[in-house]
Every structure is written in C-alpha cells, then in structure tokens.
C-alpha atoms as a PDB file:
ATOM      1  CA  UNK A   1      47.285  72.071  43.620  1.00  0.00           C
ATOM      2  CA  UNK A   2      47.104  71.783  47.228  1.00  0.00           C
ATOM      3  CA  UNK A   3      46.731  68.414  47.365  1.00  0.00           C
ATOM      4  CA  UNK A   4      50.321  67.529  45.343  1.00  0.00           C
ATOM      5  CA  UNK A   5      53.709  66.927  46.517  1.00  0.00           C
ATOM      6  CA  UNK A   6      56.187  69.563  45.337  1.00  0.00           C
ATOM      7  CA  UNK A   7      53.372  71.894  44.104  1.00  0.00           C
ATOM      8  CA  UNK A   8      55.856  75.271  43.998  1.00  0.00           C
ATOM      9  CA  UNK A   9      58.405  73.215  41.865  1.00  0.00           C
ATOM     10  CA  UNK A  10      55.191  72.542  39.105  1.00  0.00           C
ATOM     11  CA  UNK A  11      54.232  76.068  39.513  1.00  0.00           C
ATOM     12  CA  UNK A  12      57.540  77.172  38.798  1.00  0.00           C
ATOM     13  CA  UNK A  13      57.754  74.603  35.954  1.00  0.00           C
ATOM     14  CA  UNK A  14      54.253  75.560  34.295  1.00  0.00           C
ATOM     15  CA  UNK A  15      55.633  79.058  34.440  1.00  0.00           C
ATOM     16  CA  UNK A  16      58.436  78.213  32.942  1.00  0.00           C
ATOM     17  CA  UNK A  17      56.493  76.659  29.945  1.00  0.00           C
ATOM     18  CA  UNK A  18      54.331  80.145  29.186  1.00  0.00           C
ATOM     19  CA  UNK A  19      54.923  81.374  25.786  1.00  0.00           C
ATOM     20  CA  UNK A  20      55.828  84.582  26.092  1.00  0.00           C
ATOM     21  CA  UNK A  21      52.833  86.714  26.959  1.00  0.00           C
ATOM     22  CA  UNK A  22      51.472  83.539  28.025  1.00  0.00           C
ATOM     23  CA  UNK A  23      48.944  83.463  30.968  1.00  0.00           C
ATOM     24  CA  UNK A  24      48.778  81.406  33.808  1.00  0.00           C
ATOM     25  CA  UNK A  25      45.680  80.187  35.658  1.00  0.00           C
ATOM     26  CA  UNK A  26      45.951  78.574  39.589  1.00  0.00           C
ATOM     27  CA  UNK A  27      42.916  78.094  41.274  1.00  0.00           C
ATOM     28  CA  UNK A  28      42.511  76.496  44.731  1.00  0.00           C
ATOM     29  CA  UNK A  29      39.323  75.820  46.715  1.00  0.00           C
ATOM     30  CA  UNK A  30      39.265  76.617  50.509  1.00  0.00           C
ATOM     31  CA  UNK A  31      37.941  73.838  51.860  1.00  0.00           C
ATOM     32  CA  UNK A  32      36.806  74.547  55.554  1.00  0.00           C
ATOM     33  CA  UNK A  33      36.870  71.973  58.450  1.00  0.00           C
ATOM     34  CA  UNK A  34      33.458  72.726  59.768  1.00  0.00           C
ATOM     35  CA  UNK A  35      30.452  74.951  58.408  1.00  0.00           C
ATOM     36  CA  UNK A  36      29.126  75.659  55.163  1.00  0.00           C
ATOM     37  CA  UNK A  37      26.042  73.548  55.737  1.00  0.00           C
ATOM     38  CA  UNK A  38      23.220  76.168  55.640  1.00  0.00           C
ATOM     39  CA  UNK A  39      20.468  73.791  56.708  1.00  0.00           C
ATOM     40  CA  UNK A  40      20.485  69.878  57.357  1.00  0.00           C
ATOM     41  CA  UNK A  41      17.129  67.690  57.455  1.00  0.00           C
ATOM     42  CA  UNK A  42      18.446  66.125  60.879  1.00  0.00           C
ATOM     43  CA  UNK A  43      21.593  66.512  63.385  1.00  0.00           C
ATOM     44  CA  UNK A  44      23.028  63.166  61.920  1.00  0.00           C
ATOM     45  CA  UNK A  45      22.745  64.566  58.086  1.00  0.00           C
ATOM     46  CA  UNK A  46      24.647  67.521  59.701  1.00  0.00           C
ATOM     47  CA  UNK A  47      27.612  65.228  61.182  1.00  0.00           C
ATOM     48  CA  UNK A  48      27.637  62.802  58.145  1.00  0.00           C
ATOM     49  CA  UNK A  49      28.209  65.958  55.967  1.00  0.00           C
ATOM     50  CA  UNK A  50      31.003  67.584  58.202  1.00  0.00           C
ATOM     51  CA  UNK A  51      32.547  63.909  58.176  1.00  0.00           C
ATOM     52  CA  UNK A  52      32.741  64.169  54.336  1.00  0.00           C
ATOM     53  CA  UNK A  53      34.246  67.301  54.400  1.00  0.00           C
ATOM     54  CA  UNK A  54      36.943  66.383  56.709  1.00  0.00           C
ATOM     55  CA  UNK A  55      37.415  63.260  54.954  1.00  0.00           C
ATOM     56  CA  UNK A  56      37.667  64.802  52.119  1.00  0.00           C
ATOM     57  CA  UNK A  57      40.313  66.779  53.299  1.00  0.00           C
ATOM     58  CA  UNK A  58      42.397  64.261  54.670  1.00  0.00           C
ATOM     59  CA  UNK A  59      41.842  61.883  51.500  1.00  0.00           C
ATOM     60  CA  UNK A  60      43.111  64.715  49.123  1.00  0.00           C
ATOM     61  CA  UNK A  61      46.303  65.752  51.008  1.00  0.00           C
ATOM     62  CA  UNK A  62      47.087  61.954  50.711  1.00  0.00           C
ATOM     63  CA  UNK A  63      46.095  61.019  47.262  1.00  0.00           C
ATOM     64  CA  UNK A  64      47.724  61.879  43.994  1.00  0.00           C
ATOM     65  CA  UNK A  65      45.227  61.016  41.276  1.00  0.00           C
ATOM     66  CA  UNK A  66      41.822  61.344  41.770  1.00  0.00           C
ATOM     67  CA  UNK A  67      41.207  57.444  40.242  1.00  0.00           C
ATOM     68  CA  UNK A  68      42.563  56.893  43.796  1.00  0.00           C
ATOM     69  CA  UNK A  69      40.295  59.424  45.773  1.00  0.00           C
ATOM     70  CA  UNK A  70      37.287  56.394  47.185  1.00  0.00           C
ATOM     71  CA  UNK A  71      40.289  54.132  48.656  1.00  0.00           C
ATOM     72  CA  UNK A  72      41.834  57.063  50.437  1.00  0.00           C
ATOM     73  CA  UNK A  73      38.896  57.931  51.750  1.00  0.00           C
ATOM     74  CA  UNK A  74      38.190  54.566  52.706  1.00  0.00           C
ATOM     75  CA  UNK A  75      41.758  54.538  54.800  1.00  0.00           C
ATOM     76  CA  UNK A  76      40.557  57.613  56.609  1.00  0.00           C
ATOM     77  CA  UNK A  77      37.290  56.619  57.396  1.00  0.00           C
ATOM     78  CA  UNK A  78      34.819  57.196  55.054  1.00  0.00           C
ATOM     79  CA  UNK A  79      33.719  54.054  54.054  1.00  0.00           C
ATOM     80  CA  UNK A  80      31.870  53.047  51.085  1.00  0.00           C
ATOM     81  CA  UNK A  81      28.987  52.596  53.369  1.00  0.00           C
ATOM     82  CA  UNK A  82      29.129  56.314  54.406  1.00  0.00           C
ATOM     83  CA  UNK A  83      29.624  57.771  50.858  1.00  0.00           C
ATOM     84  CA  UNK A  84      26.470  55.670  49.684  1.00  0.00           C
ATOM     85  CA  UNK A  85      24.484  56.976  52.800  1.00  0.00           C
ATOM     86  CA  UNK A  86      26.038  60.566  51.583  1.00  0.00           C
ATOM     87  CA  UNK A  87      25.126  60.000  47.956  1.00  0.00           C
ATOM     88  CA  UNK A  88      21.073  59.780  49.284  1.00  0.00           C
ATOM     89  CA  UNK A  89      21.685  62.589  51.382  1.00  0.00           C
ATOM     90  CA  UNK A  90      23.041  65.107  48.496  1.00  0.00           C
ATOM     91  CA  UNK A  91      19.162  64.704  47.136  1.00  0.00           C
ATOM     92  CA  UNK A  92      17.399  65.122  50.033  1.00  0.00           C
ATOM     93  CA  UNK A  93      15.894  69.199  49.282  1.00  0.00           C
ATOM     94  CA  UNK A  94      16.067  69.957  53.482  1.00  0.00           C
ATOM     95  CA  UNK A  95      19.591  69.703  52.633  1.00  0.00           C
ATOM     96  CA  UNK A  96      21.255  73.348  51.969  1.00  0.00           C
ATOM     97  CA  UNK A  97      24.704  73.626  51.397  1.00  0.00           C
ATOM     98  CA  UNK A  98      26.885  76.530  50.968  1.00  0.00           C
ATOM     99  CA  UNK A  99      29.817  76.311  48.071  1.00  0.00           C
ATOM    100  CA  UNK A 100      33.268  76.562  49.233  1.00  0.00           C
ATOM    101  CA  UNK A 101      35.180  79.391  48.267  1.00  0.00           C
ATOM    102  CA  UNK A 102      37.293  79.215  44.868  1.00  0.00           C
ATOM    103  CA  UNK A 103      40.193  82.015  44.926  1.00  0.00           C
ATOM    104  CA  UNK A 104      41.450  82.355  41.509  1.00  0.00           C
ATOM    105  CA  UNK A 105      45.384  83.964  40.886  1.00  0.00           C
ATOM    106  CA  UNK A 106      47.321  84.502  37.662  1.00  0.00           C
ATOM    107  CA  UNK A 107      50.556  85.657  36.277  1.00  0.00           C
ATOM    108  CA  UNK A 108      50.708  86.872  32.721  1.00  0.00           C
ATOM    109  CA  UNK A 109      54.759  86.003  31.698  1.00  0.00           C
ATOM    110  CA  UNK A 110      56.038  89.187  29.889  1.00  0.00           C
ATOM    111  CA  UNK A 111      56.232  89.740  25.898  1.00  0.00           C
END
C-alpha cells in the first residue's frame, strides 16, 4: 500500500468493512535502494540491476495502477531499452539475487 495516495484513510476504511471477527491482512515489501544482489556476471549487470530497483521505486510511489507501471518507469528513466536489456539479464544463472523482505501485519476486528 505504500505506493497509494491516502493509504491510512483505505486502511481505516478496509477496517471498517471487517465483519465482525473479521481479519485483516497488510503486507508491504521493503524495497532497499542498494544491495540485495548476491552475485552479478559483470559490474554493469550489477548497476543495471540497482537502476531497476531504484526505478522501481520511484515508478511505484508515482503510479496508481500497475497497467501504468512501464510508462512511469519510462518517465524516470528506465527505458524500454533498459527493461529489455534487464529482461535477458534476469536469465543469465551468474546472476544471484536476494528477495526483498515482505513484513506481514494484521488486526483481527473483535466479535
């Protein structure tokens, strides 16, 4: 949910929509500037991967549905160019690549 505008009023409106007993679910990747890249075939792989990531970042904090996720990262730099030259990359095996963390937090609305 990090990525939407006015993401405490939802949360407070999903709550609000628990039957009662009801259980909600909110879970958020942390999505880290640099690092996670465990091994990389060459230093450009490395940088080309760390430019995804940061483009990613950017790209989700402006973008509201994900249909709209390759033209905002087009607008902050990733081109289409880049993600096909990523896209190769993702299959290369000298590539190792750590997951991001996923923290997971619920609220159970009382019977």
């Amino acid at each position: 949910m990090w990525q939407l505008p006015r993401r405490r009023q939802l949360l407070h409106q999903l709550a609000d929509r628990l039957a009662p007993g009801g259980i909600l679910l909110v879970q958020e990747w942390t999505v880290p500037n640099r690092g996670g890249i465990v091994q990389a075939p060459d230093p450009a792989a490395r940088e080309l991967v760390e430019r995804f990531q940061s483009s990613l970042v950017r790209a989700m904090a402006a973008a509201e549905l994900a249909e709209q996720l390759a033209e905002q990262l087009d607008k902050v730099g990733f081109t289409q160019a880049l993600a096909n030259r990523l896209r190769a990359l993702l299959i290369d095996p000298w590539l190792i690549l750590a997951g991001w963390p996923l923290h997971s937090v619920s609220g159970q609305r009382p019977r």
